[in-house]
Every structure is written in C-alpha cells, then in structure tokens.
Protein backbone atom coordinates (compact mmCIF):
# COMPACT_ATOMS: atom_id res chain seq x y z
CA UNK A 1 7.32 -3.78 -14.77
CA UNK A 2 5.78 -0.84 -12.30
CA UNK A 3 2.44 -1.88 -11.08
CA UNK A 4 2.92 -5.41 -11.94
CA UNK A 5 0.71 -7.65 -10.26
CA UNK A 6 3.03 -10.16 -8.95
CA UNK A 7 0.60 -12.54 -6.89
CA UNK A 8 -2.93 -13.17 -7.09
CA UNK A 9 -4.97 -15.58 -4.58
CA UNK A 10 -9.04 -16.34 -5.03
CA UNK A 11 -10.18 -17.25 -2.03
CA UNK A 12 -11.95 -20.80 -1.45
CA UNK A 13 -14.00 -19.52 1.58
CA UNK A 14 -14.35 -16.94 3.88
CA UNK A 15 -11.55 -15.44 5.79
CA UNK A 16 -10.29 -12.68 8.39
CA UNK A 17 -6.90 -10.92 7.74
CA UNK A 18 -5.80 -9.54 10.93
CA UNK A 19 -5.25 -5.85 11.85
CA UNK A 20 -1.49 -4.76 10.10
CA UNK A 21 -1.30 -8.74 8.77
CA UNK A 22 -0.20 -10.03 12.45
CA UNK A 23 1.36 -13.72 11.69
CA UNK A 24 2.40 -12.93 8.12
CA UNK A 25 6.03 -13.36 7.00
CA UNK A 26 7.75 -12.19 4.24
CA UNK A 27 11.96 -12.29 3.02
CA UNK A 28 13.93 -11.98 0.35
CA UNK A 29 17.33 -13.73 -1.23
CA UNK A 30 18.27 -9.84 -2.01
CA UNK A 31 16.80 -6.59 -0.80
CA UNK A 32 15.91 -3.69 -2.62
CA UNK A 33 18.18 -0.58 -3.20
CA UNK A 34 15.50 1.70 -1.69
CA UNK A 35 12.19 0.83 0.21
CA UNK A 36 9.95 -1.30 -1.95
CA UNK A 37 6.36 -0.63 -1.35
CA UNK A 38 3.87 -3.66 -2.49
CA UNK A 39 0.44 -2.66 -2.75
CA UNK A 40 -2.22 -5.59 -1.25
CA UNK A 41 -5.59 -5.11 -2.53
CA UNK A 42 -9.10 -7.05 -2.50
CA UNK A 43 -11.05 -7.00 -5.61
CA UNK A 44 -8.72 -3.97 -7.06
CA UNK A 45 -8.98 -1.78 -3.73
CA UNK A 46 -6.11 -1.25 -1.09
CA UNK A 47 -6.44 -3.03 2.15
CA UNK A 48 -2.54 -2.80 3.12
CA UNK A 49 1.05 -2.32 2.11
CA UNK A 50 4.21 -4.72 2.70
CA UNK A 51 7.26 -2.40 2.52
CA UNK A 52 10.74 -4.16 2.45
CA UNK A 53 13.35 -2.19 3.63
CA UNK A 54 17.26 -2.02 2.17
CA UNK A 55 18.18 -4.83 4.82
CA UNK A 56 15.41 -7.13 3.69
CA UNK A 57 13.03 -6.66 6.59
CA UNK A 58 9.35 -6.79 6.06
CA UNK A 59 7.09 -4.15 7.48
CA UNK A 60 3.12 -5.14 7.41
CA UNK A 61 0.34 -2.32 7.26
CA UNK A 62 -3.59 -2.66 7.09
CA UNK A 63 -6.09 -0.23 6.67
CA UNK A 64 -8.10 -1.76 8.84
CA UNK A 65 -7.49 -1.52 12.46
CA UNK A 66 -9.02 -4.65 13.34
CA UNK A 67 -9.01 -7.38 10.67
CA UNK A 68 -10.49 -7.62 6.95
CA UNK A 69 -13.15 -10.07 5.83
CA UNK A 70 -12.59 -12.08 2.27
CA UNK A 71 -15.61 -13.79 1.06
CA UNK A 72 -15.40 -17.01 -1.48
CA UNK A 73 -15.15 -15.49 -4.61
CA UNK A 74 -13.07 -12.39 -3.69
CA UNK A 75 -9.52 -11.69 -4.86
CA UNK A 76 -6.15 -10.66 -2.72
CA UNK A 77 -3.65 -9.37 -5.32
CA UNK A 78 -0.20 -8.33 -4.64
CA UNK A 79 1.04 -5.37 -6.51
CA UNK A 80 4.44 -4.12 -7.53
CA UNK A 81 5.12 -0.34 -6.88
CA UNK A 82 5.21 2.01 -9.55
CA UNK A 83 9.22 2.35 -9.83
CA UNK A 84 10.88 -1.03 -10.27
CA UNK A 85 13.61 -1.91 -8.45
CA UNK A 86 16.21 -4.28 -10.46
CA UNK A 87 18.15 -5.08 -7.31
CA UNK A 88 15.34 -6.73 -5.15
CA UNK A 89 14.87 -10.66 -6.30
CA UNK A 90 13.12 -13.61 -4.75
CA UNK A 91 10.49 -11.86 -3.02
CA UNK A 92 8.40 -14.79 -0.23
CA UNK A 93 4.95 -13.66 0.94
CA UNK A 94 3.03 -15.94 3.39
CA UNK A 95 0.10 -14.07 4.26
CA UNK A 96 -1.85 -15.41 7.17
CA UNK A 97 -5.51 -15.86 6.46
CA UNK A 98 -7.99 -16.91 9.39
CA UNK A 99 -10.57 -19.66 8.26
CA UNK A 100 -14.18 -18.68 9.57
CA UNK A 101 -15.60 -21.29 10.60
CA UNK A 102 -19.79 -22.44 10.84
C-alpha cells in the first residue's frame, strides 16, 4: 500500500544518527522499476530519505547536516512512498544508530 509504514523501531536509549546515515546499509533480492523513495521519520516528522535506484543501490539522505538525536521513548519509522512499486521485494535496512554514552 502507498505510505505504508513498513518498519518501526522505539528506541531503548538515546542515540545519534549521523549526517546522510554514514555506516547504514541497505539491499534488495529485486530492485524497483523506478526510484523508490522511503520516507524515515522520528515521531511522524522527516529526518531523511533512502532512495533505491533500478540497479538496487541505496542512496542515504538526512536533513540534518550533522547527526540527529533520538531520545528513549522516541520512534524511527520507515515509510513506503506514495506510488507502490510491485517489482521491488525484500527490502534490508540496517540503520546505524550511535549509543550515547554517560
């Protein structure tokens, strides 16, 4: 379904996503027809995209241009874009989260 939200992660402490998700990895078993777009938000606002392209390569984009801060409690959720794709399957997201520590 468009705007599906495909993955949802509450976080157990606090955290820093770096600038444009640096150390994140993503694939696929088969890419998309066109460019698919997912949407990552905190608590229901956008703090990035992961486009995959026709090839199945994984392109990572923050807002930020340093890193975002996730505080216990708050919520990452991945969302689908708006026109599904019925080629794309097996999507793998491993998005890197730094632990703040003290």
């Amino acid at each position: 379904n468009s705007l599906e939200v495909l993955s949802i992660f509450t976080s157990d402490t606090n955290y820093q996503i770096p600038a444009n998700f640096n150390g994140s990895v993503a694939s696929v078993t088969t890419p998309p027809s066109a460019s698919y777009i997912l949407d990552v938000e905190l608590n229901n606002s956008s703090i990035g995209t992961i486009t995959i392209s026709t090839s199945g390569i994984a392109t990572f984009s923050t807002i930020a241009t340093t890193y975002t801060s996730i505080k216990e409690g708050d919520v990452i959720s991945i969302i689908a874009p708006a026109t599904t794709d019925a080629s794309i399957k097996n999507i793998s997201l491993n998005i890197l989260l730094n632990v703040i520590l003290g």
